[in-house]
C-alpha atoms as a PDB file:
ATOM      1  CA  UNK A   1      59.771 106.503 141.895  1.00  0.00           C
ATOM      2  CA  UNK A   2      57.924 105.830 145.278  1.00  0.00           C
ATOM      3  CA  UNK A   3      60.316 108.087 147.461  1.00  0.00           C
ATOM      4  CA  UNK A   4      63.591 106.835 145.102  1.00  0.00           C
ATOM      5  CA  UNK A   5      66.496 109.689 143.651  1.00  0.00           C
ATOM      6  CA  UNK A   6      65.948 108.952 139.800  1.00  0.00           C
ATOM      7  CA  UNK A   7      68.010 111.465 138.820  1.00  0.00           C
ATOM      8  CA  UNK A   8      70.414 114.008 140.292  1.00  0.00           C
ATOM      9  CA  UNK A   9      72.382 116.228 138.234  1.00  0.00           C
ATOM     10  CA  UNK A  10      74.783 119.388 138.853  1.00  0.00           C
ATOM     11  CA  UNK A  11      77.484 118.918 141.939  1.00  0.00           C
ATOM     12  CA  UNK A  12      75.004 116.929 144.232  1.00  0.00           C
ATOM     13  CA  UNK A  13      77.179 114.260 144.547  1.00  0.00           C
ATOM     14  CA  UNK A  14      80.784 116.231 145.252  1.00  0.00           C
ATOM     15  CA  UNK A  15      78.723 118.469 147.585  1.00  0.00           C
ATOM     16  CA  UNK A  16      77.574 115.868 149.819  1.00  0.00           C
ATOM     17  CA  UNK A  17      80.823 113.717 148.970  1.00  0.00           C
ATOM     18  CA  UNK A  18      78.997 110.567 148.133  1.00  0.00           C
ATOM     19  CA  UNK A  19      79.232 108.068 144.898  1.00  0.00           C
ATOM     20  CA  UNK A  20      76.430 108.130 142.894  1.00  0.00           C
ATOM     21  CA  UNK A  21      75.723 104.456 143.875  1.00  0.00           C
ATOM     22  CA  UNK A  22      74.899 105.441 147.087  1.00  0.00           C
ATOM     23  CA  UNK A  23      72.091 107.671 146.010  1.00  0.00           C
ATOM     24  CA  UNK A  24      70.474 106.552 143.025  1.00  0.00           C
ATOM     25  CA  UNK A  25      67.532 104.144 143.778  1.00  0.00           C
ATOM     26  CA  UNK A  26      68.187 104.645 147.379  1.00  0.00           C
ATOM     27  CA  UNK A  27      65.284 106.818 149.531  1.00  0.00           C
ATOM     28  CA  UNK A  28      66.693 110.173 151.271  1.00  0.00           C
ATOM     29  CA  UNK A  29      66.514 108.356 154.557  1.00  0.00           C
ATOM     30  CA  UNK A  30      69.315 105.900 153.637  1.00  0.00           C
ATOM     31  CA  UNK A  31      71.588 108.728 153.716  1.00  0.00           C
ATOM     32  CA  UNK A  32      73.340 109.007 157.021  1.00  0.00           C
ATOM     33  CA  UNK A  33      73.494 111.638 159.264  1.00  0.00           C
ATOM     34  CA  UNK A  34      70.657 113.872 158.144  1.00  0.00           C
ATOM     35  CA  UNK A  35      68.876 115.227 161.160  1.00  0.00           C
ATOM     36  CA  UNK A  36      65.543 113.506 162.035  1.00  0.00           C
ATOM     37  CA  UNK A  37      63.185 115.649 162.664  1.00  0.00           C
ATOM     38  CA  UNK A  38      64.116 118.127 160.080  1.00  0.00           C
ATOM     39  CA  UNK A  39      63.577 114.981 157.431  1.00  0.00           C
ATOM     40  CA  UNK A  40      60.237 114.362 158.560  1.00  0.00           C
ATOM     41  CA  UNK A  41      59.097 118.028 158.058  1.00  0.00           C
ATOM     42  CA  UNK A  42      60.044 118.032 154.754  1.00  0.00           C
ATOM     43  CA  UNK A  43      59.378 114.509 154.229  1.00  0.00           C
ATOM     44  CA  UNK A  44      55.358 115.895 155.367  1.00  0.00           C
ATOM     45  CA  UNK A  45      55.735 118.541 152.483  1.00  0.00           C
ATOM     46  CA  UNK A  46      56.646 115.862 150.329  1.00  0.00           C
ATOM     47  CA  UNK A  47      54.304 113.579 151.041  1.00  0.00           C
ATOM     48  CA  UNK A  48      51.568 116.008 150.903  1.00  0.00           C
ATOM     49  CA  UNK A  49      52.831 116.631 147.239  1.00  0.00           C
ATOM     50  CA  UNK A  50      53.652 120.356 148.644  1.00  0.00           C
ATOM     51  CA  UNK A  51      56.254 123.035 147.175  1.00  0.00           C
ATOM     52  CA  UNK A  52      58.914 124.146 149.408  1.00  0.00           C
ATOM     53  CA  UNK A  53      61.024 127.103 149.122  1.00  0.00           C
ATOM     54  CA  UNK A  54      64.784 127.593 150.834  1.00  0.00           C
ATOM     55  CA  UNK A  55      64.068 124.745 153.375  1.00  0.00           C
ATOM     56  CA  UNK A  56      67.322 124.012 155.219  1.00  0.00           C
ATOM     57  CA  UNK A  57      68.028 120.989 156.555  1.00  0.00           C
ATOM     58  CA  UNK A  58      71.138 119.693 158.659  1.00  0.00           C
ATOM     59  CA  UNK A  59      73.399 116.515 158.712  1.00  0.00           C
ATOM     60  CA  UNK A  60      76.640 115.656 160.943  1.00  0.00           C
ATOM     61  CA  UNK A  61      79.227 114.177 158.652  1.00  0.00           C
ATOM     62  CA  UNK A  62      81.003 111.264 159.063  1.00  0.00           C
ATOM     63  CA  UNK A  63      84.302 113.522 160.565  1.00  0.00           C
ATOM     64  CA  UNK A  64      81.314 115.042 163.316  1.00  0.00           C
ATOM     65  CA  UNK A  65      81.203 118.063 161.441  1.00  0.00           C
ATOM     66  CA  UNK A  66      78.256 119.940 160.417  1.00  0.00           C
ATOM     67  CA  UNK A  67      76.883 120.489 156.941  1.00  0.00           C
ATOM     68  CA  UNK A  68      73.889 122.960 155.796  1.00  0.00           C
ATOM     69  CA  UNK A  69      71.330 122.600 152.589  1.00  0.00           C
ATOM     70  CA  UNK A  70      69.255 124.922 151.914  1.00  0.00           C
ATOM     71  CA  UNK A  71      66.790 123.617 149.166  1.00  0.00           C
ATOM     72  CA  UNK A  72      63.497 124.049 147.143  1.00  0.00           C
ATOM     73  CA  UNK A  73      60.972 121.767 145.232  1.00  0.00           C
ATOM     74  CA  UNK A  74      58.242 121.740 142.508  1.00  0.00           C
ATOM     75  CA  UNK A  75      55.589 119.204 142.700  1.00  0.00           C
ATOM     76  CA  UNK A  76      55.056 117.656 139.047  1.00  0.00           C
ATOM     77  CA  UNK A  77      52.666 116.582 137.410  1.00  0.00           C
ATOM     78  CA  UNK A  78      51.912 114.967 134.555  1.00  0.00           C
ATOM     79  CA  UNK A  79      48.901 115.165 131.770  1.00  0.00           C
ATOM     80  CA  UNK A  80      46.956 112.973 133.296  1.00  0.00           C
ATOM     81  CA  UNK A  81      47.393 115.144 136.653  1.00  0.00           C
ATOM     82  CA  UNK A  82      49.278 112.061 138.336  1.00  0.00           C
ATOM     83  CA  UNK A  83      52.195 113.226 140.126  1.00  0.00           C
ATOM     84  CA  UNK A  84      55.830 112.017 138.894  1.00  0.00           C
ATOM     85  CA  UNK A  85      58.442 113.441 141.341  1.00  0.00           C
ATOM     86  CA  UNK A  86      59.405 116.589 141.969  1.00  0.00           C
ATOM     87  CA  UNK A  87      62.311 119.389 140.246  1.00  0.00           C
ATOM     88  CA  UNK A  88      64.181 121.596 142.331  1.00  0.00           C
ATOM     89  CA  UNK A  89      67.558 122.597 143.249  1.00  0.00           C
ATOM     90  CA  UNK A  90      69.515 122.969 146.902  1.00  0.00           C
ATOM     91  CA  UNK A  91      73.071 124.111 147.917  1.00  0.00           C
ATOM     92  CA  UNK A  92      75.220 124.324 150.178  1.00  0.00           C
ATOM     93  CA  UNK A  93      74.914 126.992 152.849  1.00  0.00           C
ATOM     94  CA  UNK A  94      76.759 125.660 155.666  1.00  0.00           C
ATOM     95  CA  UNK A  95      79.467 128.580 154.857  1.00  0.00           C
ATOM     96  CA  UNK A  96      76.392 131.067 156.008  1.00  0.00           C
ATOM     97  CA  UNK A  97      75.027 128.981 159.110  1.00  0.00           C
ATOM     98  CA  UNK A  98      78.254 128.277 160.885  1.00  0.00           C
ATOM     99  CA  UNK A  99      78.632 132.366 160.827  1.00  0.00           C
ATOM    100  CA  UNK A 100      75.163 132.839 161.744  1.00  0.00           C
ATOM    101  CA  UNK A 101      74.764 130.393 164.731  1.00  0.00           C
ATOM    102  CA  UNK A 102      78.705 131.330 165.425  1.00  0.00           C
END
């Protein structure tokens, strides 16, 4: 899928309040707000076809408040041993951050 959401399932959508439209097909970097350079660091685990485990990552909304996800990723692979995305699953933690950094 060359960097492209395929498929996104569970409360992704509600959590980040977007339309699906906006994500499928589109790269995480169209998404606005997410902070830079913690895209690129996880963007280097996924480009190095890396797992990642309870990576968080920040992004200002569009009100200028702050949201949290904490996620974690499975390279796969197929039969061949050619890669075809990864599976994982995030959440929100933004509930746990603002009391942690408060």
């Amino acid at each position: 899928a060359q960097g492209k959401f395929t498929k996104v399932s569970g409360p992704v959508f509600e959590m980040l309040g977007i339309e699906a439209d906006q994500m499928l097909g589109e790269t995480s970097t169209v998404l606005a707000g997410w902070n830079a350079d913690e895209r690129a660091q996880l963007g280097a685990n996924i480009a190095s076809r890396r797992p990642f485990l309870d990576f968080v990552y920040s992004r200002t909304n569009a009100d200028g408040t702050m949201q949290y996800l904490q996620v974690s990723g499975e390279p796969m692979f197929d039969s061949a041993s050619r890669f075809i995305g990864y599976r994982g699953i995030g959440m929100d933690v933004s509930h746990r951050m603002r009391r942690d950094l408060a």
